[in-house]
PDB file of N, CA and C in Angstrom:
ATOM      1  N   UNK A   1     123.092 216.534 -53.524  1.00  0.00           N
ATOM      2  CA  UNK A   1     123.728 215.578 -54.401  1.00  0.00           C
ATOM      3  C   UNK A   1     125.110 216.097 -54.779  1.00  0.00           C
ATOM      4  N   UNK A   2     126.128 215.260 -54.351  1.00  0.00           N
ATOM      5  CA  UNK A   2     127.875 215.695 -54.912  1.00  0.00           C
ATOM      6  C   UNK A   2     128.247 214.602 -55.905  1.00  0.00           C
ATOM      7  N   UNK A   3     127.733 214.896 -57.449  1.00  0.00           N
ATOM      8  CA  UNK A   3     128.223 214.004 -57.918  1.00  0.00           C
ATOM      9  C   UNK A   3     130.188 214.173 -57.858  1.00  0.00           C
ATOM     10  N   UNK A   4     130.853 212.896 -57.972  1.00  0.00           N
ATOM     11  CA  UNK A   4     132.233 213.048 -58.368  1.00  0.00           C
ATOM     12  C   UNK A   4     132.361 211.957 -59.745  1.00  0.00           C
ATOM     13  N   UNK A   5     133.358 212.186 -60.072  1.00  0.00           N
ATOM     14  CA  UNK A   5     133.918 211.408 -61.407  1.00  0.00           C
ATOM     15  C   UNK A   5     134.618 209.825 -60.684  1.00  0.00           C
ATOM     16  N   UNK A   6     133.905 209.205 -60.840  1.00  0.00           N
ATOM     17  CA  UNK A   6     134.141 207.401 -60.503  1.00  0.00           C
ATOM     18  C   UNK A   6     134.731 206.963 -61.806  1.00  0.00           C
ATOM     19  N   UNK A   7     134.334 207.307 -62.875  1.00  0.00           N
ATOM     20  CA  UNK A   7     134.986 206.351 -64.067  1.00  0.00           C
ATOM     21  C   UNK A   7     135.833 207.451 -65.126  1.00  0.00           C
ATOM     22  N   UNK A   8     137.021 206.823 -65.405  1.00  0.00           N
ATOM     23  CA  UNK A   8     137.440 207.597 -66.399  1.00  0.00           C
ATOM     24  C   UNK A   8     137.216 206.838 -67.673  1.00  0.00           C
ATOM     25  N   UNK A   9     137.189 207.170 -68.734  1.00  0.00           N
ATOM     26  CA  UNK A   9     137.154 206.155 -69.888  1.00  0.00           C
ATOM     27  C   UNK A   9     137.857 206.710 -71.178  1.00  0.00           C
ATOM     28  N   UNK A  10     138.994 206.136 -71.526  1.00  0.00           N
ATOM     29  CA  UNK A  10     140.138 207.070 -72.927  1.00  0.00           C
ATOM     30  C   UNK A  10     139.413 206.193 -73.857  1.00  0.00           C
ATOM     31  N   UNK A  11     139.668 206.802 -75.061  1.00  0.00           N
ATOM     32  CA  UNK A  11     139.963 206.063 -76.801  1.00  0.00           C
ATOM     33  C   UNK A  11     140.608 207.251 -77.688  1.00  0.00           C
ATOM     34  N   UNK A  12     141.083 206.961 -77.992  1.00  0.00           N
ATOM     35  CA  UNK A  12     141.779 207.824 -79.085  1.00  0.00           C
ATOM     36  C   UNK A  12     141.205 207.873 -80.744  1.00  0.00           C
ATOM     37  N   UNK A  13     140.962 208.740 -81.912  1.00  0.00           N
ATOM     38  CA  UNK A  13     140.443 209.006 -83.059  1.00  0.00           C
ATOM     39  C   UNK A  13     142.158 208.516 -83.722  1.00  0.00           C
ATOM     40  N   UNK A  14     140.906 208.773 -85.097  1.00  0.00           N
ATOM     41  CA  UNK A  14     141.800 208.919 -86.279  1.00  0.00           C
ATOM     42  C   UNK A  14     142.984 209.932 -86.586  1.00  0.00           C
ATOM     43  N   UNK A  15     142.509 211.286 -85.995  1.00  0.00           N
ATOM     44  CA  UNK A  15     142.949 212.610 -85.576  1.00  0.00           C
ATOM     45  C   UNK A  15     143.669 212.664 -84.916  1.00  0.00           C
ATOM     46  N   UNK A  16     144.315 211.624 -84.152  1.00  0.00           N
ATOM     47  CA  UNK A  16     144.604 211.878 -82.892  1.00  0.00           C
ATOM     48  C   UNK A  16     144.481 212.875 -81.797  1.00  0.00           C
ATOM     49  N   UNK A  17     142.783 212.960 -81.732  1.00  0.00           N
ATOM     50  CA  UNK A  17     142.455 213.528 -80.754  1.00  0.00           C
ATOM     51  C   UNK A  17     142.108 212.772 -79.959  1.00  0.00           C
ATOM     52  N   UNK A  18     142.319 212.973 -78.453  1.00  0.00           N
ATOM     53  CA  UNK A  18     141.928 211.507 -77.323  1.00  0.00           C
ATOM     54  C   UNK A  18     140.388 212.315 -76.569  1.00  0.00           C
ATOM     55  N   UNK A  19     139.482 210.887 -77.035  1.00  0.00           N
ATOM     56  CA  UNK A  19     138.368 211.665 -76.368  1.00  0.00           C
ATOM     57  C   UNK A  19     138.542 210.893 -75.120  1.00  0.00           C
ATOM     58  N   UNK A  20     137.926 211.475 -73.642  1.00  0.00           N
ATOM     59  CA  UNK A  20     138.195 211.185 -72.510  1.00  0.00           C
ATOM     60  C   UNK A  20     136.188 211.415 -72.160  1.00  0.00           C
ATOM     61  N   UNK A  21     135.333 209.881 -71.223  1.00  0.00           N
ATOM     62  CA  UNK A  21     134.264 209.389 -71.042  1.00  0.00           C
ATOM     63  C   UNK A  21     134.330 209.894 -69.572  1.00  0.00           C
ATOM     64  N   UNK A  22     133.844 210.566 -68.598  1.00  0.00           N
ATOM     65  CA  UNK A  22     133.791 210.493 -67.361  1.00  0.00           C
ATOM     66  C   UNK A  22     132.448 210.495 -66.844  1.00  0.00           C
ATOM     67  N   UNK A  23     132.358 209.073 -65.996  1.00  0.00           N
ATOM     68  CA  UNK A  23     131.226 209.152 -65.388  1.00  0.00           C
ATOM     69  C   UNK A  23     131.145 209.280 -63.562  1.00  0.00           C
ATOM     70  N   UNK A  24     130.086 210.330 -63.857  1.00  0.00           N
ATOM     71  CA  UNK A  24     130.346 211.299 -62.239  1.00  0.00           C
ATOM     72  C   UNK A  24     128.907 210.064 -61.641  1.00  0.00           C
ATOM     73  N   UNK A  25     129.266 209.873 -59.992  1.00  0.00           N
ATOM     74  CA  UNK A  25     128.080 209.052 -59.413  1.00  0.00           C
ATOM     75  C   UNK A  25     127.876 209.979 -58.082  1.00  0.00           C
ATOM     76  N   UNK A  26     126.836 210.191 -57.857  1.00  0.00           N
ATOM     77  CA  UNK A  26     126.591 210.558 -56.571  1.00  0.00           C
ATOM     78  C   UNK A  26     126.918 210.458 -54.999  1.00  0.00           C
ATOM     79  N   UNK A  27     127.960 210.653 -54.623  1.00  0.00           N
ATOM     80  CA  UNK A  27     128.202 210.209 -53.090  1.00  0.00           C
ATOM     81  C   UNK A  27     129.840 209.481 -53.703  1.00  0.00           C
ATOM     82  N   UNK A  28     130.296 209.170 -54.793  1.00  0.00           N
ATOM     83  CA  UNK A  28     131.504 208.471 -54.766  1.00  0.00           C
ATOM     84  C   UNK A  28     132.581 209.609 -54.324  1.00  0.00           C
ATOM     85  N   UNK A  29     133.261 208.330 -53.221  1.00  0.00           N
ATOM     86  CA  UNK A  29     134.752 208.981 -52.800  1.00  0.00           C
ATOM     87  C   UNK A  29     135.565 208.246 -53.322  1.00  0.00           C
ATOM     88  N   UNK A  30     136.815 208.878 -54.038  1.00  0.00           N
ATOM     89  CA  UNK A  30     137.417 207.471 -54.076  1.00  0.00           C
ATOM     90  C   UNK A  30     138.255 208.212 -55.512  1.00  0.00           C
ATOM     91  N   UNK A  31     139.883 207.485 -55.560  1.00  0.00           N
ATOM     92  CA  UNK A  31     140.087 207.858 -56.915  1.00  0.00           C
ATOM     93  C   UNK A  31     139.295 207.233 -58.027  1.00  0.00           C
ATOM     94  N   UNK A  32     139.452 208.044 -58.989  1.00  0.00           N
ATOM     95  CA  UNK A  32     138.815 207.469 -60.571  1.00  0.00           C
ATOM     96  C   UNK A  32     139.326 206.215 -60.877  1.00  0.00           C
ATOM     97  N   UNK A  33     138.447 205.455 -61.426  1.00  0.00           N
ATOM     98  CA  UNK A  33     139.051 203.791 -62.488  1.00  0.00           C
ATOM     99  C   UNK A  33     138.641 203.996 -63.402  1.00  0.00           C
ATOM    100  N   UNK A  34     140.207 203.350 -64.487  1.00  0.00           N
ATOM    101  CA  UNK A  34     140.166 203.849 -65.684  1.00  0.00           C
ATOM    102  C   UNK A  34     140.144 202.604 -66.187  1.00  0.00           C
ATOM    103  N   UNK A  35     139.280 202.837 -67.848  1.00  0.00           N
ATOM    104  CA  UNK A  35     139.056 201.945 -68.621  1.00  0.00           C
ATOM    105  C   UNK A  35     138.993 202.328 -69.961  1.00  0.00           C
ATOM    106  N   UNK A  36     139.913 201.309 -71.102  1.00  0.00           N
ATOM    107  CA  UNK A  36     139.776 201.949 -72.369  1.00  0.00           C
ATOM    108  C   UNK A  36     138.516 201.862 -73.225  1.00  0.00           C
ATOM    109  N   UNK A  37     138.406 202.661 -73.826  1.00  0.00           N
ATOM    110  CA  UNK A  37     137.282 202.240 -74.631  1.00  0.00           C
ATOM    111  C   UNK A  37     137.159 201.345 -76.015  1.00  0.00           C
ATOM    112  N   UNK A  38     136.189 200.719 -76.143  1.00  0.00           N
ATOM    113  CA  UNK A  38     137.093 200.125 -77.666  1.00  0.00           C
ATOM    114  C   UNK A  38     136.293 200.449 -78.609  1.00  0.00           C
ATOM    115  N   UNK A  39     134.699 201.729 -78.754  1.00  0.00           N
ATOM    116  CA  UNK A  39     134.471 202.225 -79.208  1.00  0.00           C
ATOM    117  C   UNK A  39     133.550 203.242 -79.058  1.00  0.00           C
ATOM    118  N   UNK A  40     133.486 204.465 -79.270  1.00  0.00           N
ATOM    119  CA  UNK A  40     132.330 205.262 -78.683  1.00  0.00           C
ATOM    120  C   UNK A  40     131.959 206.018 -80.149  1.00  0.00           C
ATOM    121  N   UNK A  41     130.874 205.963 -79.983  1.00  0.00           N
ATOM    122  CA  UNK A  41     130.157 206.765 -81.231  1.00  0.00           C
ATOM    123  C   UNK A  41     129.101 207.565 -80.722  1.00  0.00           C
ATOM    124  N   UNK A  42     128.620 209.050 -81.262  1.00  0.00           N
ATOM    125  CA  UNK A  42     128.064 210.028 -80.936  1.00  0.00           C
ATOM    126  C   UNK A  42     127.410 210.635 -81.675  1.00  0.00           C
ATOM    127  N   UNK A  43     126.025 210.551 -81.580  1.00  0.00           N
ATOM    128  CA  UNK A  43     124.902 210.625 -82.440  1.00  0.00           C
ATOM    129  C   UNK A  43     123.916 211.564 -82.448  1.00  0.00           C
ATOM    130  N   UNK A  44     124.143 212.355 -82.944  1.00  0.00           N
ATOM    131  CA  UNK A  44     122.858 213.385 -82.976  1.00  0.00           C
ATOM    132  C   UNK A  44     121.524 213.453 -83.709  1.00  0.00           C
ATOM    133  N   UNK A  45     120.266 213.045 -83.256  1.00  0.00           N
ATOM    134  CA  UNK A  45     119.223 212.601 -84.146  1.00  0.00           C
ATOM    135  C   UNK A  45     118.327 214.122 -83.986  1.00  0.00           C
ATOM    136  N   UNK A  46     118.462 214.637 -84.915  1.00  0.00           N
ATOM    137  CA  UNK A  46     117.405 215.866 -84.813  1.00  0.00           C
ATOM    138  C   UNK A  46     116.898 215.743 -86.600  1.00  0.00           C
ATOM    139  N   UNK A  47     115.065 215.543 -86.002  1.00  0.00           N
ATOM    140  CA  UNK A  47     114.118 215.509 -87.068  1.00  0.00           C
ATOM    141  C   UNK A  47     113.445 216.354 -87.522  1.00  0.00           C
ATOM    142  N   UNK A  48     114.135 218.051 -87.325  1.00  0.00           N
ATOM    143  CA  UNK A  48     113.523 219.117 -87.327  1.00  0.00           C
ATOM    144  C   UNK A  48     114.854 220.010 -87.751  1.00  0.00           C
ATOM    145  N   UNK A  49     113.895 221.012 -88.465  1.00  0.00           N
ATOM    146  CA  UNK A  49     114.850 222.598 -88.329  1.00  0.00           C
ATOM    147  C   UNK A  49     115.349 223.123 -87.006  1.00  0.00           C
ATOM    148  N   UNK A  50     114.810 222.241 -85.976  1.00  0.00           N
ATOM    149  CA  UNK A  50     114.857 223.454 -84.487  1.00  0.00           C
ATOM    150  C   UNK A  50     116.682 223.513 -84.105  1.00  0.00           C
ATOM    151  N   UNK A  51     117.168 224.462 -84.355  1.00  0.00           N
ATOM    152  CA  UNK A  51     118.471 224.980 -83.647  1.00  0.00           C
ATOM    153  C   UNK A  51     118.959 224.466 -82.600  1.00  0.00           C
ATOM    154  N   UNK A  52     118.126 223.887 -81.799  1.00  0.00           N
ATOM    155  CA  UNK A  52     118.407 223.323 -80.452  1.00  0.00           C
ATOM    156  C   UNK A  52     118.435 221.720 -80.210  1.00  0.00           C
ATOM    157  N   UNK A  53     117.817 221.061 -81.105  1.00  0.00           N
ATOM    158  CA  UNK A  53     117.403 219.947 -80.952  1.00  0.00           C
ATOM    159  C   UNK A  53     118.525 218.782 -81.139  1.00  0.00           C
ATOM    160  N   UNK A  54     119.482 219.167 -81.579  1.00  0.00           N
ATOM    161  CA  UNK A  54     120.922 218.278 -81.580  1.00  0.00           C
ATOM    162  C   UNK A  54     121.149 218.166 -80.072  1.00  0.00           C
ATOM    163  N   UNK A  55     121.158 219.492 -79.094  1.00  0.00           N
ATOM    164  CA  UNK A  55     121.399 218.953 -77.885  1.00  0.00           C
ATOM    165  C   UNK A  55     119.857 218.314 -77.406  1.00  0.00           C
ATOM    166  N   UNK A  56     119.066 218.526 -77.479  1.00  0.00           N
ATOM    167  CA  UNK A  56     117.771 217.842 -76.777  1.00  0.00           C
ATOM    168  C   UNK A  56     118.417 216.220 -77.255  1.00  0.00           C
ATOM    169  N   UNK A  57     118.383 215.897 -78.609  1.00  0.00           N
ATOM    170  CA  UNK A  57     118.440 214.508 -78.886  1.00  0.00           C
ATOM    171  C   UNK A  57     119.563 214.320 -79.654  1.00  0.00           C
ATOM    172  N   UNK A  58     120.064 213.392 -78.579  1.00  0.00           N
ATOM    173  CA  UNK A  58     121.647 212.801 -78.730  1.00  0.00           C
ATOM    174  C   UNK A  58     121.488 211.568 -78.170  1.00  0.00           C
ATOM    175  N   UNK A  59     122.193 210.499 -78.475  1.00  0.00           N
ATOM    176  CA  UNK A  59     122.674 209.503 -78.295  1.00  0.00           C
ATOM    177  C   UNK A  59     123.952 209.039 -78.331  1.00  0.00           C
ATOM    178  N   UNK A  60     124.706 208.616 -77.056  1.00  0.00           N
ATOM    179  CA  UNK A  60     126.339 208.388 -76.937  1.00  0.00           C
ATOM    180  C   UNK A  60     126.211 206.879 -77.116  1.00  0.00           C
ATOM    181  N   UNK A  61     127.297 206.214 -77.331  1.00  0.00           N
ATOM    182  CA  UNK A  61     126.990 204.851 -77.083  1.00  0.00           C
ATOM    183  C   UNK A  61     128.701 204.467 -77.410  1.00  0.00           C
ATOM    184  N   UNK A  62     129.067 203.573 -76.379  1.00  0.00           N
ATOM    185  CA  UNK A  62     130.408 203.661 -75.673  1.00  0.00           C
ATOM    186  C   UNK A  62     130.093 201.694 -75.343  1.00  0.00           C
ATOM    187  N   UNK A  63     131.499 200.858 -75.886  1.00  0.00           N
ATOM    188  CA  UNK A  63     131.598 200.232 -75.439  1.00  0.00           C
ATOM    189  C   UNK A  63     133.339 200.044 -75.046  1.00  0.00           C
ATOM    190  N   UNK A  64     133.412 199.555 -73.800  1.00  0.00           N
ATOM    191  CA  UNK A  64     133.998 199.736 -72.269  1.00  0.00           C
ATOM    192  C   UNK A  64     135.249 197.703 -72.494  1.00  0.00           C
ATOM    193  N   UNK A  65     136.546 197.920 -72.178  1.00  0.00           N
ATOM    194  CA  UNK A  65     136.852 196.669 -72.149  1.00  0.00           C
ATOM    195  C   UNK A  65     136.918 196.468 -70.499  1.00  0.00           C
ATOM    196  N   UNK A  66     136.450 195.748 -69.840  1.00  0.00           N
ATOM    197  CA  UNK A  66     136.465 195.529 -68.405  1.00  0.00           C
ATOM    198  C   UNK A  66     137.234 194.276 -67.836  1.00  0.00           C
ATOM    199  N   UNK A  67     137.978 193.577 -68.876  1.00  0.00           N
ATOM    200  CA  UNK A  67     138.331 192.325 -68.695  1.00  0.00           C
ATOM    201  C   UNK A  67     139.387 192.469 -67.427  1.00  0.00           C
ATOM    202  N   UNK A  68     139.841 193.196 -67.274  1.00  0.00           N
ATOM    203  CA  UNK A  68     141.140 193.147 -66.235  1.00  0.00           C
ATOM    204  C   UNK A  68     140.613 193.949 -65.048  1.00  0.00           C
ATOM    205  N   UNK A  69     139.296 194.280 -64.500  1.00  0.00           N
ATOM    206  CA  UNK A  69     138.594 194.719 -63.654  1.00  0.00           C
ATOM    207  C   UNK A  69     137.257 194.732 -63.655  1.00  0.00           C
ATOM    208  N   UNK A  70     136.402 193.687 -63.141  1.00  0.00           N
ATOM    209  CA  UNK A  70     135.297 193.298 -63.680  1.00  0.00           C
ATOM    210  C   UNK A  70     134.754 193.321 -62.445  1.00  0.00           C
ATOM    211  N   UNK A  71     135.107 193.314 -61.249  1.00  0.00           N
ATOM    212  CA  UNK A  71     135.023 194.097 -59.677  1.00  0.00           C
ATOM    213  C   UNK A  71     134.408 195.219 -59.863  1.00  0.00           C
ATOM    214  N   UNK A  72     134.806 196.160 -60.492  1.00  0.00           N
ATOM    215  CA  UNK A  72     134.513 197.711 -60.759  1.00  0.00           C
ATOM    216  C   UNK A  72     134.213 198.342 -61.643  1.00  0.00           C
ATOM    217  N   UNK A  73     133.357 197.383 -62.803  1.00  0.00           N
ATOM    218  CA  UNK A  73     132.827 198.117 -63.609  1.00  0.00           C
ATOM    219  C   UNK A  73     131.436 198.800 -63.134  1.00  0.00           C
ATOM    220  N   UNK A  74     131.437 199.689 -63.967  1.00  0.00           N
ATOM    221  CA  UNK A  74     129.873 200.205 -63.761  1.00  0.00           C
ATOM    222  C   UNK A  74     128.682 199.503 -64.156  1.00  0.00           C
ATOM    223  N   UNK A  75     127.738 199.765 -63.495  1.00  0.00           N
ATOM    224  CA  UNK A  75     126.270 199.243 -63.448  1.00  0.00           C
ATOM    225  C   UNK A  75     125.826 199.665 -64.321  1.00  0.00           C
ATOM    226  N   UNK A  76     125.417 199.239 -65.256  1.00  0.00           N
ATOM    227  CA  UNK A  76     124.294 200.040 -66.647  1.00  0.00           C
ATOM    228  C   UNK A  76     123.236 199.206 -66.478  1.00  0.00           C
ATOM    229  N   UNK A  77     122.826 198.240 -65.252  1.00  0.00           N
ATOM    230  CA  UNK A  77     121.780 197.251 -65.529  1.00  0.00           C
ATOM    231  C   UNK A  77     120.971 198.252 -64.234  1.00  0.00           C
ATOM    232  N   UNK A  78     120.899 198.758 -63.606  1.00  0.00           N
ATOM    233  CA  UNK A  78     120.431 199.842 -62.751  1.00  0.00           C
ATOM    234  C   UNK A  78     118.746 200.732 -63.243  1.00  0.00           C
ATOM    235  N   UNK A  79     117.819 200.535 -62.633  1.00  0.00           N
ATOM    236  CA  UNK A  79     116.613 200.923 -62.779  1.00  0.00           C
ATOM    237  C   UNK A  79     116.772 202.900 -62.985  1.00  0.00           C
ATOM    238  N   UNK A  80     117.880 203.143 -61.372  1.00  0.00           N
ATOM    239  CA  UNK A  80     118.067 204.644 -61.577  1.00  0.00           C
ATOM    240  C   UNK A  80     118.457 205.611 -62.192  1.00  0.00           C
ATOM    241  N   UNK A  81     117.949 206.195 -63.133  1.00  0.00           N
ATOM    242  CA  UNK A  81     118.270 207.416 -64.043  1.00  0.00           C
ATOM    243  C   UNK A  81     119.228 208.031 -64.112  1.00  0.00           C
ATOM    244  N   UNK A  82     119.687 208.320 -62.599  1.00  0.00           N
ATOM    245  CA  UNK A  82     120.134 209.442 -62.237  1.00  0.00           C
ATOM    246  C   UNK A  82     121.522 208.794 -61.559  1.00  0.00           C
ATOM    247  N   UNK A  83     122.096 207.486 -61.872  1.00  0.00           N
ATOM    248  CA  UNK A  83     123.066 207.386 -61.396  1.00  0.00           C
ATOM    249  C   UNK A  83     124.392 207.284 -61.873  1.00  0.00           C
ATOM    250  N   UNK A  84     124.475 207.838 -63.022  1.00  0.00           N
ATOM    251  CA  UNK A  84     125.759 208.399 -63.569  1.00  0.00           C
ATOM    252  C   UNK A  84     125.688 209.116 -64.528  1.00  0.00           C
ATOM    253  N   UNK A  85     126.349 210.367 -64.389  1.00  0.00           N
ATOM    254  CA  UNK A  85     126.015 211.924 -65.027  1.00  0.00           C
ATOM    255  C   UNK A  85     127.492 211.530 -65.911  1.00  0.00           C
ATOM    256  N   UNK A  86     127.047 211.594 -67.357  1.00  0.00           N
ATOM    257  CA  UNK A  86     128.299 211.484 -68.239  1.00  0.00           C
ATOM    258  C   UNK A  86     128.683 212.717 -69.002  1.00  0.00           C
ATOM    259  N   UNK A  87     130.414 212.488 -69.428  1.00  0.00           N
ATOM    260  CA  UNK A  87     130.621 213.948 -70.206  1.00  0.00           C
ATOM    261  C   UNK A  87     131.765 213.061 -71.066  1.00  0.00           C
ATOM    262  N   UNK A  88     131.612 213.683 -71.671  1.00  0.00           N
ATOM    263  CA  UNK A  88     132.490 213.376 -72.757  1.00  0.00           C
ATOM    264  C   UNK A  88     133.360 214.697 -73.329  1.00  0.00           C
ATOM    265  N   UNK A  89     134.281 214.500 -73.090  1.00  0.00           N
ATOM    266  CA  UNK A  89     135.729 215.376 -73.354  1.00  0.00           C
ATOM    267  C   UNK A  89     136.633 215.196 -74.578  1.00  0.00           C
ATOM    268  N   UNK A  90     136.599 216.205 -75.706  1.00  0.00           N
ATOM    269  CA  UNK A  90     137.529 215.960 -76.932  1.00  0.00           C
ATOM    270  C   UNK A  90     138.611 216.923 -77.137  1.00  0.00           C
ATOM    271  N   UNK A  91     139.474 216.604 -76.971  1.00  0.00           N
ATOM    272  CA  UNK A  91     140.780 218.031 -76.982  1.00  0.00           C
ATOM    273  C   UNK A  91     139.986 219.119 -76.242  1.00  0.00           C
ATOM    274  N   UNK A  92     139.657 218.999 -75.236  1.00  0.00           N
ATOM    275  CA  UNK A  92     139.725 220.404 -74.452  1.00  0.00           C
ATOM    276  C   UNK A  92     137.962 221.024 -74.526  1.00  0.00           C
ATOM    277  N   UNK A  93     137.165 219.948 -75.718  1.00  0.00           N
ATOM    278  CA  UNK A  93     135.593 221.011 -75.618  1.00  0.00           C
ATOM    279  C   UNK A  93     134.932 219.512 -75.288  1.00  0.00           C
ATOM    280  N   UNK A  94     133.755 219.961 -74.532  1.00  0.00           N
ATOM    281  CA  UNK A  94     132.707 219.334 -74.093  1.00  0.00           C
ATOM    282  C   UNK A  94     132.013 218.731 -75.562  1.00  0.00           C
ATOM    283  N   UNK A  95     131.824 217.499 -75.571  1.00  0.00           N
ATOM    284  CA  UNK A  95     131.253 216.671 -76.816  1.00  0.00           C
ATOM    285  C   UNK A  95     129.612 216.293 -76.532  1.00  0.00           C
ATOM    286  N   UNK A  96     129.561 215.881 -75.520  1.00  0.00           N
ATOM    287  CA  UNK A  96     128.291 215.246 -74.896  1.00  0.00           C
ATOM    288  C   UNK A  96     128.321 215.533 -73.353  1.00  0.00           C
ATOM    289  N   UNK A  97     126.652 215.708 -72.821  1.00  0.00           N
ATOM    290  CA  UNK A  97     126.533 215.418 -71.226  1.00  0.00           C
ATOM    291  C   UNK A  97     125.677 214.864 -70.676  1.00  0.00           C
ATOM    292  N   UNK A  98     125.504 214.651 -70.616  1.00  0.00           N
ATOM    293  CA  UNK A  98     123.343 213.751 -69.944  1.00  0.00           C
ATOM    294  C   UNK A  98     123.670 212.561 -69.016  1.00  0.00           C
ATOM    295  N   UNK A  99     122.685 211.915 -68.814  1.00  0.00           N
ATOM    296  CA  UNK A  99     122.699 211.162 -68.118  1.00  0.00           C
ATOM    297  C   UNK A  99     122.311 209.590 -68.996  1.00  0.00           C
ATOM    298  N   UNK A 100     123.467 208.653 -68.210  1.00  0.00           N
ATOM    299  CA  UNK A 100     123.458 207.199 -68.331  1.00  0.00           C
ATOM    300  C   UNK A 100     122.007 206.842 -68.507  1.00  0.00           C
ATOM    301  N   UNK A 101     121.516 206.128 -69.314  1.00  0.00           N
ATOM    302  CA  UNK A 101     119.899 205.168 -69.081  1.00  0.00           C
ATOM    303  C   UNK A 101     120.109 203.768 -69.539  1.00  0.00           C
ATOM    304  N   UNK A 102     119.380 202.829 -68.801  1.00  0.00           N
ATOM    305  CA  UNK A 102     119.730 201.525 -68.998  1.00  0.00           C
ATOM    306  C   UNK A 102     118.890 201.167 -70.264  1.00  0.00           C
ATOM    307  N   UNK A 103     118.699 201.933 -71.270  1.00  0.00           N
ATOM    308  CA  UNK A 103     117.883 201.552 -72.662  1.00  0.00           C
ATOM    309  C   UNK A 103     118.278 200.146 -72.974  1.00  0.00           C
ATOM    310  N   UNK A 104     119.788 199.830 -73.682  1.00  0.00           N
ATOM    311  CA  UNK A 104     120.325 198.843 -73.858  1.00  0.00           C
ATOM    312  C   UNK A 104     121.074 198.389 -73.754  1.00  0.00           C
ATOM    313  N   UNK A 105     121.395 197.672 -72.893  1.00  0.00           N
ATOM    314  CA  UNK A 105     122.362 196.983 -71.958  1.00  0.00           C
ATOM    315  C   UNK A 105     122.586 195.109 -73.044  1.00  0.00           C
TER     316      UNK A 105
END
């Protein structure tokens, strides 16, 4: 499996820090398509003391404007798990990574 980065996705904070969405797909050649975001929020649900459990349970949730390329948006209606490995980038540190699931589309 070679995932590559197929989607880029910007929004910018309050901070003006620009967080940057990249979603890597398996087998894509091809430059990146970019799309702004018009909101992403990042959620950490941990119901425990455990130290670790912010990364076990996270929730990203990113909505995408596609109006001016609707050819090439990504699939989130997709049965497969495993077909876009996301990261999320904030000034320079890793925010989030896991994988896309079609929970709610």
């Amino acid at each position: 499996m070679a995932y590559e980065i197929k989607y880029t996705i910007t929004t910018a904070s309050k901070s003006n820090v620009n967080s940057v969405v990249y979603l890597y797909e398996d087998g894509y050649a091809g430059a990146p398509i970019e799309y702004q975001a018009i909101s992403l929020q990042l959620e950490y649900i941990p119901s425990s003391d455990d130290t670790f459990e912010p990364i076990y349970v996270s929730q990203l949730s990113l909505t995408i404007d596609v109006t001016d390329d609707i050819e090439n948006m990504p699939n989130f209606t997709t049965l497969d798990d495993r077909k876009y490995f996301v990261k999320v980038v904030s000034g320079g540190n890793i925010d989030f990574q896991g994988w896309a699931l079609s929970d709610d589309v």
